[in-house]
N, C-alpha and C. Protein backbone atom coordinates (compact mmCIF):
# COMPACT_ATOMS: atom_id res chain seq x y z
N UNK A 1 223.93 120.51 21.59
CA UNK A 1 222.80 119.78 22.11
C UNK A 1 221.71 120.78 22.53
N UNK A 2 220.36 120.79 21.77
CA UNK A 2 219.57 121.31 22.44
C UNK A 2 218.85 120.90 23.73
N UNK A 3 218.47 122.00 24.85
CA UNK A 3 217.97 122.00 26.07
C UNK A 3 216.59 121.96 25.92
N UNK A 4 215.55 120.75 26.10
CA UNK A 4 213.98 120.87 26.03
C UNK A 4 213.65 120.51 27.16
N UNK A 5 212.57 121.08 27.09
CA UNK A 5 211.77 121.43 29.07
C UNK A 5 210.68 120.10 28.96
N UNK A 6 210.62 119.50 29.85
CA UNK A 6 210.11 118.65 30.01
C UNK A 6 208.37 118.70 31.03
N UNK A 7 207.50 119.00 30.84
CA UNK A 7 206.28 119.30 31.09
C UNK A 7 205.13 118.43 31.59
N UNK A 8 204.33 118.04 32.56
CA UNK A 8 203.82 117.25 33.36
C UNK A 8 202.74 117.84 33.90
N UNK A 9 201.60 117.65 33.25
CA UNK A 9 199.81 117.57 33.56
C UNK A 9 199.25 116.81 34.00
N UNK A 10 198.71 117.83 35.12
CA UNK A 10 197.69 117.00 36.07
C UNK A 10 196.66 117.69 36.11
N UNK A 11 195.13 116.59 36.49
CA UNK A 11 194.08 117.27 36.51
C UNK A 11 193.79 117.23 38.30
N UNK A 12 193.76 118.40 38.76
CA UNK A 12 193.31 117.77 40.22
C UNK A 12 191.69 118.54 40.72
N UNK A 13 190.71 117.72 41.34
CA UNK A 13 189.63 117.60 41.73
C UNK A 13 189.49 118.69 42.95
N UNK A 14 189.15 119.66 42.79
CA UNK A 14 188.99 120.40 43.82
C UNK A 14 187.73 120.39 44.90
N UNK A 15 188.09 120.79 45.73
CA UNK A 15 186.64 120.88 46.82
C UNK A 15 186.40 122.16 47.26
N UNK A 16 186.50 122.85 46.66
CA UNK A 16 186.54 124.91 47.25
C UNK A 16 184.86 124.49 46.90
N UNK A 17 184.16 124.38 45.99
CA UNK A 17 182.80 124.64 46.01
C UNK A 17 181.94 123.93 45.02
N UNK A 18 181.06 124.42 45.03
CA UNK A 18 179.51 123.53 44.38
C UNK A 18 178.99 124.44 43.41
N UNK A 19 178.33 123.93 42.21
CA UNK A 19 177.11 125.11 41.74
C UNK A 19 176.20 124.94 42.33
N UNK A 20 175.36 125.97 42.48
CA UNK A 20 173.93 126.10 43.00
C UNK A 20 173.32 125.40 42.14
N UNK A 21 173.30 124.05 40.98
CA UNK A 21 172.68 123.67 39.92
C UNK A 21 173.23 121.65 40.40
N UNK A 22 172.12 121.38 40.72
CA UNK A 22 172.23 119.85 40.97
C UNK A 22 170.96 119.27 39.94
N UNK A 23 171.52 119.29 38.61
CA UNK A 23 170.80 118.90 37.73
C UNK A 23 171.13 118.49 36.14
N UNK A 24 170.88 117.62 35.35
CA UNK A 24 171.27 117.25 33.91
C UNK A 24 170.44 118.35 33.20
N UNK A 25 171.02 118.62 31.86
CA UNK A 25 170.72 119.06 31.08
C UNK A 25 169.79 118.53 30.48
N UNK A 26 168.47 119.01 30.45
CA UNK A 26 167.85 118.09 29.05
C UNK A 26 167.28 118.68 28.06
N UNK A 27 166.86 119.99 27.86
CA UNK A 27 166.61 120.87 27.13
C UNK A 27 167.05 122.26 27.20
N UNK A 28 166.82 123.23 25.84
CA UNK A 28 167.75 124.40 26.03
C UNK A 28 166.99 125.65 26.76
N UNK A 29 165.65 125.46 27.35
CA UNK A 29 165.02 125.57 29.00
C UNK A 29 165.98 125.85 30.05
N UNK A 30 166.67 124.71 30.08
CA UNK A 30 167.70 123.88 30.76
C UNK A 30 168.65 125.44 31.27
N UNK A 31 169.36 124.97 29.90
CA UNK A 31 170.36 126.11 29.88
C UNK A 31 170.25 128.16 30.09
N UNK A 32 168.90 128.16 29.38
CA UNK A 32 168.50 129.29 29.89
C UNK A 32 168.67 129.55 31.36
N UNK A 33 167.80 128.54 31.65
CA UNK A 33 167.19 129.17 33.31
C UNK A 33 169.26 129.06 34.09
N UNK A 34 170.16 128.22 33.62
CA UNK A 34 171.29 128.27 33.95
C UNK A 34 171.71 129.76 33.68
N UNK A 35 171.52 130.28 32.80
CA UNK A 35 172.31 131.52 32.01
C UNK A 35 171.78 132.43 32.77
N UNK A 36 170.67 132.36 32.73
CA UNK A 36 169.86 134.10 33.74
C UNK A 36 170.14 133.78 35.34
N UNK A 37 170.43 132.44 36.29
CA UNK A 37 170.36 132.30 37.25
C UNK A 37 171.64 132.54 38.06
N UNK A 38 172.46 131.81 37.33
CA UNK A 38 173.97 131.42 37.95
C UNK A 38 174.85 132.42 37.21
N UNK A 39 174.48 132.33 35.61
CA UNK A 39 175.80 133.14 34.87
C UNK A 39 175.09 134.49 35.37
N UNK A 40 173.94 134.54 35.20
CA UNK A 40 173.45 136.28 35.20
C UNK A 40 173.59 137.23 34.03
N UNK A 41 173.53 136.06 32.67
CA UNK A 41 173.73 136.77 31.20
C UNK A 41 173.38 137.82 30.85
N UNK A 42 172.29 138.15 31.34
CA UNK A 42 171.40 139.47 30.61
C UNK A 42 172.09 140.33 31.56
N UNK A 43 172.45 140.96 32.63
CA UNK A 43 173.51 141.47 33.76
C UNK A 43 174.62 142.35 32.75
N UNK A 44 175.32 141.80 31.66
CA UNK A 44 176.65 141.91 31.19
C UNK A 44 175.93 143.04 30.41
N UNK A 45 177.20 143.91 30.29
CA UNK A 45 176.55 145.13 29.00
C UNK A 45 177.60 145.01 28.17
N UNK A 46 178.69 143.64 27.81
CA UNK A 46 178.96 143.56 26.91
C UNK A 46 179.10 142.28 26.51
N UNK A 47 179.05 141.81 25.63
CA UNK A 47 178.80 140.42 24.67
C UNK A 47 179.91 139.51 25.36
N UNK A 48 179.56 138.29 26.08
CA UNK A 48 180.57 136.83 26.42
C UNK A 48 180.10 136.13 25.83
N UNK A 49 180.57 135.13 26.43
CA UNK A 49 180.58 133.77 26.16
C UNK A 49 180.70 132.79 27.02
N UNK A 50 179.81 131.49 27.14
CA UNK A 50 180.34 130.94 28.53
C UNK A 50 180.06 129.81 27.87
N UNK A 51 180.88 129.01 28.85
CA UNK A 51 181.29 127.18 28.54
C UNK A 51 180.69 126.52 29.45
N UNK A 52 179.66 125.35 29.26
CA UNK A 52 179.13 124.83 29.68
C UNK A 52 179.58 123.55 29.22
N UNK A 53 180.24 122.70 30.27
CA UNK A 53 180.86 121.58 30.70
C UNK A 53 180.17 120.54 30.57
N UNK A 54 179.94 118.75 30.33
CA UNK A 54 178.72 117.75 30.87
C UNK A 54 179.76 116.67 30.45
N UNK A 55 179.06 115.54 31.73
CA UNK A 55 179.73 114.44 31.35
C UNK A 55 178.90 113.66 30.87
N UNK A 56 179.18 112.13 30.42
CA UNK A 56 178.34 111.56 29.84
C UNK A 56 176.89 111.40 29.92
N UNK A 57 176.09 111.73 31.58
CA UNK A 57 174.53 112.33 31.43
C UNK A 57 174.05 113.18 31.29
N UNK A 58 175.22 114.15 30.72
CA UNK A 58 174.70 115.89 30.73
C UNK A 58 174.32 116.30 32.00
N UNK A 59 175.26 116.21 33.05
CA UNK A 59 175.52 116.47 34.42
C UNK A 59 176.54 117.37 33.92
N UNK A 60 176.61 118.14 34.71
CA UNK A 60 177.08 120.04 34.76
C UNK A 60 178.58 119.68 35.62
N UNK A 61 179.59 120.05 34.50
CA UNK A 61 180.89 119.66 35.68
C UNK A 61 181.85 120.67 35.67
N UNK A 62 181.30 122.11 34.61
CA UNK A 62 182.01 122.90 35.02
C UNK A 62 181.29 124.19 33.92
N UNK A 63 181.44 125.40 34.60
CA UNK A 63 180.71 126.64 33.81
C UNK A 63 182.19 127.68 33.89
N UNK A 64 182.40 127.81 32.34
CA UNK A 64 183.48 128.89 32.47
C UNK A 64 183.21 130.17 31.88
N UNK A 65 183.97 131.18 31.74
CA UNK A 65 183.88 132.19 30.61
C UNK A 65 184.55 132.55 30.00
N UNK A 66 184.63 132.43 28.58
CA UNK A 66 185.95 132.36 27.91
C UNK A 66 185.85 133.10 27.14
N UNK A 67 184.66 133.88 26.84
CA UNK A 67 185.73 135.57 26.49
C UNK A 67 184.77 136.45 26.77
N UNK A 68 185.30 137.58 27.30
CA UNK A 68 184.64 139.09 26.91
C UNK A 68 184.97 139.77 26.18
N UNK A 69 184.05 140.60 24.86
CA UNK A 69 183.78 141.24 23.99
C UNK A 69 183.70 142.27 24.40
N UNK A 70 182.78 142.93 23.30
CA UNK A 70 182.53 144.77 23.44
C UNK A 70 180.95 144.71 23.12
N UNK A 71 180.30 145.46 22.98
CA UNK A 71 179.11 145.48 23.23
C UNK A 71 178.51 144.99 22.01
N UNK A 72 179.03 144.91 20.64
CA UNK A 72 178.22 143.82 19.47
C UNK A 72 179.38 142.44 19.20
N UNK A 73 180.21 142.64 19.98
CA UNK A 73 181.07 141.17 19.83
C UNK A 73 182.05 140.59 20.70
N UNK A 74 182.34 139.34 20.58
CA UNK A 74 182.58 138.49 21.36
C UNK A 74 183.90 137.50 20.65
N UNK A 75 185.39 137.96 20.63
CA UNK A 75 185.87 136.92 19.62
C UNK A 75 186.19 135.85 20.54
N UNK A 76 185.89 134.77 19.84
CA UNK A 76 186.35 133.08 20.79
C UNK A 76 187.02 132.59 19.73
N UNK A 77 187.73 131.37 19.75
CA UNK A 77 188.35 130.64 18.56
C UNK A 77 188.21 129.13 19.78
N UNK A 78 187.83 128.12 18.72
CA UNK A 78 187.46 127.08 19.30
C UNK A 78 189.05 126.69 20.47
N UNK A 79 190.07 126.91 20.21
CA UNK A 79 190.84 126.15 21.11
C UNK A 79 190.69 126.29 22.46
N UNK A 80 190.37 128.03 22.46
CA UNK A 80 189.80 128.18 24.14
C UNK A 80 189.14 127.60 24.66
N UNK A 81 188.12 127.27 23.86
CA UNK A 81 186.82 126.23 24.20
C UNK A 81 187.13 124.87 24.76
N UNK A 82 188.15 124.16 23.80
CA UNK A 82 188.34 122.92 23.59
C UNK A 82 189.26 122.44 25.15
N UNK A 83 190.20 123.33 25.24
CA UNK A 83 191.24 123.27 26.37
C UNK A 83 190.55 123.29 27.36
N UNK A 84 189.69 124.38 27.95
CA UNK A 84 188.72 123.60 29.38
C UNK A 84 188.15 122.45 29.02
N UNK A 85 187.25 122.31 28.19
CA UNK A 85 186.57 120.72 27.92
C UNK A 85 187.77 119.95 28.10
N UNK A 86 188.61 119.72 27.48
CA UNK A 86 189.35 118.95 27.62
C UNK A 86 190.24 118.39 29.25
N UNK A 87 190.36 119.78 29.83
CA UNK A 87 191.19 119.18 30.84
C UNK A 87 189.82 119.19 32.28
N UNK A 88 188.52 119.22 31.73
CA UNK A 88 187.30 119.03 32.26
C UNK A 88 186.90 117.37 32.47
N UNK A 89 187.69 116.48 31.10
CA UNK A 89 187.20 115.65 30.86
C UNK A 89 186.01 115.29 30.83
N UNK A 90 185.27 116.79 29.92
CA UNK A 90 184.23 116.76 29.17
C UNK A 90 183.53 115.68 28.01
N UNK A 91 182.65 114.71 28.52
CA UNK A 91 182.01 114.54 27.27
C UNK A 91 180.95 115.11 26.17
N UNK A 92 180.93 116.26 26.67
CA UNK A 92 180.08 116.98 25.68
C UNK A 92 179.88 118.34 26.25
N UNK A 93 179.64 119.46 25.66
CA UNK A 93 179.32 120.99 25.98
C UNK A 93 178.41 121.48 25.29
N UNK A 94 178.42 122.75 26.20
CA UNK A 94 177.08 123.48 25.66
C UNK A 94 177.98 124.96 25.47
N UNK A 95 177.36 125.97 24.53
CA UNK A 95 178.09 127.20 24.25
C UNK A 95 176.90 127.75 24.81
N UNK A 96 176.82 129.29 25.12
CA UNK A 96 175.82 130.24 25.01
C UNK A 96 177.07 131.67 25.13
N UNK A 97 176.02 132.56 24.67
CA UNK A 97 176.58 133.98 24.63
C UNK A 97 175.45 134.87 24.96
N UNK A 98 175.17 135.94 25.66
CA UNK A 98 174.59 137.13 25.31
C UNK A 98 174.42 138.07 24.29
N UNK A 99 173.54 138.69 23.60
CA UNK A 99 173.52 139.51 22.81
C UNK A 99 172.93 141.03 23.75
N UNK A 100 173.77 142.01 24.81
CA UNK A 100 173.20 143.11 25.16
C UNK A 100 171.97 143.63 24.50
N UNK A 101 172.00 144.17 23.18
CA UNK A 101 170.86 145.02 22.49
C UNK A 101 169.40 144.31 22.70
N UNK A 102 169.46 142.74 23.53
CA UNK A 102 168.21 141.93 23.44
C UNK A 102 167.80 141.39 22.60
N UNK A 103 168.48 141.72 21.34
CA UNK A 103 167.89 140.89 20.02
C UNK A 103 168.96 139.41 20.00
N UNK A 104 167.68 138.13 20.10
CA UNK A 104 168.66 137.04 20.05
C UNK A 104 169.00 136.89 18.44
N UNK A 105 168.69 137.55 17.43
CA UNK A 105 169.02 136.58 16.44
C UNK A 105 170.38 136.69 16.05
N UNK A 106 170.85 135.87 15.75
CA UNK A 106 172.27 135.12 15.44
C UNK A 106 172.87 135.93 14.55
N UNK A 107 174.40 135.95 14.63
CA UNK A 107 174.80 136.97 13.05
C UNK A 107 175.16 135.85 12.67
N UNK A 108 176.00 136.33 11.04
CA UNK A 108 176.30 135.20 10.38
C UNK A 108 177.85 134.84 11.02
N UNK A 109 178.61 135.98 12.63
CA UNK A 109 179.63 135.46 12.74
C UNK A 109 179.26 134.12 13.77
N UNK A 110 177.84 134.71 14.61
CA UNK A 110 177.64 134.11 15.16
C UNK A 110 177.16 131.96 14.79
N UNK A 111 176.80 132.00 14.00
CA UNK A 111 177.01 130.69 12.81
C UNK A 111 177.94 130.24 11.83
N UNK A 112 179.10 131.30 12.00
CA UNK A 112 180.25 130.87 11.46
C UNK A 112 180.88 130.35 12.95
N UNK A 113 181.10 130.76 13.58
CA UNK A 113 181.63 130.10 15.13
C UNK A 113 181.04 128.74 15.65
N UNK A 114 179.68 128.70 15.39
CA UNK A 114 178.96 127.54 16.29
C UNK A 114 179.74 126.60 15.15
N UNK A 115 179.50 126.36 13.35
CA UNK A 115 179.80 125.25 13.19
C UNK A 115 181.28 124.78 13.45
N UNK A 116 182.02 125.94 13.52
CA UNK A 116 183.85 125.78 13.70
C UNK A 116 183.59 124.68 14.94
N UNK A 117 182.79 125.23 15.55
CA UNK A 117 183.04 124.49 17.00
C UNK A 117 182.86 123.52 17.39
N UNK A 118 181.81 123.18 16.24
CA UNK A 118 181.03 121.67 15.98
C UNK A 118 181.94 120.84 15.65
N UNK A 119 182.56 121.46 14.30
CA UNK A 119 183.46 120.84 13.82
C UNK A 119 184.54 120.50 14.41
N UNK A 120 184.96 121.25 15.22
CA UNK A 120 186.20 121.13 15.99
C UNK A 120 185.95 119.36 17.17
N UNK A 121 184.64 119.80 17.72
CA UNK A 121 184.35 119.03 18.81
C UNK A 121 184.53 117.70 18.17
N UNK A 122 183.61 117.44 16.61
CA UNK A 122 183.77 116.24 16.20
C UNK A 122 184.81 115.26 16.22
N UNK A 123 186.25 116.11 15.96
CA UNK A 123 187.54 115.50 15.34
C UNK A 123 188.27 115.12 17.14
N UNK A 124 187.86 116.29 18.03
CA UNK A 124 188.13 115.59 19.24
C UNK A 124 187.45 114.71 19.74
N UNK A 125 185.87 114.45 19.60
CA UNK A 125 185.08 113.62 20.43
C UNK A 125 184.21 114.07 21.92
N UNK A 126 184.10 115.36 21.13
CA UNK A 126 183.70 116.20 22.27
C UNK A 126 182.34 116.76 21.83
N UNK A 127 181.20 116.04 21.78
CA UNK A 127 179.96 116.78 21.02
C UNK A 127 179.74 118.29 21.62
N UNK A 128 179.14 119.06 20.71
CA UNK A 128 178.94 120.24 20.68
C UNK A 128 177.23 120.40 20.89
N UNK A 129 176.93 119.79 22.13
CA UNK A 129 174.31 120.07 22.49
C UNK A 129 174.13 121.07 21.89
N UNK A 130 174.89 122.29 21.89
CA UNK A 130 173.76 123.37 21.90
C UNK A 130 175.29 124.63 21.71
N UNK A 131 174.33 125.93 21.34
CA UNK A 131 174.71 127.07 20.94
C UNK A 131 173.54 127.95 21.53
N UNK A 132 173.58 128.76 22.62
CA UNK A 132 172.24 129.34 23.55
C UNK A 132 172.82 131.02 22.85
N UNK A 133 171.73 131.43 22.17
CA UNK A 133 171.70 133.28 22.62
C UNK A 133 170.90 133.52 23.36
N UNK A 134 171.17 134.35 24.58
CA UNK A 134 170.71 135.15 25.59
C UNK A 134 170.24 136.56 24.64
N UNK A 135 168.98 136.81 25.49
CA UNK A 135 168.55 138.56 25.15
C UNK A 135 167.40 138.51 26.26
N UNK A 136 167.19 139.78 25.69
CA UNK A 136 165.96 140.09 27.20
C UNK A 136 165.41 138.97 27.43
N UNK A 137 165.63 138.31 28.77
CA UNK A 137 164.31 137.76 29.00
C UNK A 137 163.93 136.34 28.30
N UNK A 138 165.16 136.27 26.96
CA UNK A 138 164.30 134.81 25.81
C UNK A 138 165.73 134.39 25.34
N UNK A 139 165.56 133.52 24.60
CA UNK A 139 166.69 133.00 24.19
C UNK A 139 166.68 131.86 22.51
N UNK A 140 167.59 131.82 22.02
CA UNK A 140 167.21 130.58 20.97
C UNK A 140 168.43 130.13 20.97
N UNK A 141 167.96 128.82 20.59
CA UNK A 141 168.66 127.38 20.14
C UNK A 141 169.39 127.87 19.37
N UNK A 142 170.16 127.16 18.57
CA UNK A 142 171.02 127.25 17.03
C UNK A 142 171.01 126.21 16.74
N UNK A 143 170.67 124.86 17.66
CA UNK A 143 170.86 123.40 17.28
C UNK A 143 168.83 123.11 16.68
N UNK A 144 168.07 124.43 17.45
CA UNK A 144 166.67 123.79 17.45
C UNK A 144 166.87 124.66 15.68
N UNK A 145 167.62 125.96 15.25
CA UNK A 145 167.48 126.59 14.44
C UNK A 145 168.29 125.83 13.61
N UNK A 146 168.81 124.43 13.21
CA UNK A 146 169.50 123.63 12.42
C UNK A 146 170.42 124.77 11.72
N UNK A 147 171.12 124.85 12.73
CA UNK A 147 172.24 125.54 12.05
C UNK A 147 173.46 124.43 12.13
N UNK A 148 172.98 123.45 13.70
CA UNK A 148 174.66 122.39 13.04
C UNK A 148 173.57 121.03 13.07
């Protein structure tokens, strides 16, 4: 007879603290002024990634960071992503990353990742707003650059 472990998830609501951010998302403005304020993106001298949480009004319900890189990269694979959203009971997220050198434009790993992620979000039900690069000071879309 095999012995299997039997496993039991809970989400529990904490009260340790607040973001300094009492506000919906409505443009990728939005998320900038989030990234330079709270995350402190441009700060990092090597390439992350951070998870930006929303529930159904694009109200902010949780900011994570789910990976650090080296100074031209950043590896993520959507499940990391998906597992906070998920036990966030996220209806929708936002990605952003830093690029140190200041140049926002996108590589092609960086658009091989956003659509994985898109894609990924679809099959869960978890829309994917936005894909933010950070660099000096500016930033771009990937959703305004129809990449998904």
């Amino acid at each position: 007879m095999v012995n299997i472990s039997f496993f039991n998830l809970r989400v529990v609501k904490e009260t340790s603290g607040r973001y300094d951010v009492d506000k919906k998302i409505q443009c990728p403005d939005d998320v900038f002024n989030i990234a330079q304020n709270v995350i402190r993106a441009s700060e990092y001298p090597e390439e992350n990634l951070w998870l930006i949480t929303l529930d159904t009004k694009n109200n902010i319900t949780g900011i994570f960071t789910v990976s650090t890189g080296s100074l031209n990269s950043s590896i993520v694979h959507p499940r990391e992503i998906f597992k906070r959203a998920v036990l966030q009971n996220a209806a929708s997220i936002i990605i952003c990353h830093n690029h140190p050198s200041g140049d926002t434009t996108p590589s092609q790993e960086d658009i091989n990742t956003t659509k994985r992620i898109y894609d990924a979000g679809k099959i869960l039900g978890i829309e994917l707003i936005d894909h933010i690069i950070i660099g000096d000071n500016r930033y771009i879309s990937l959703k305004e650059r129809g990449v998904f």
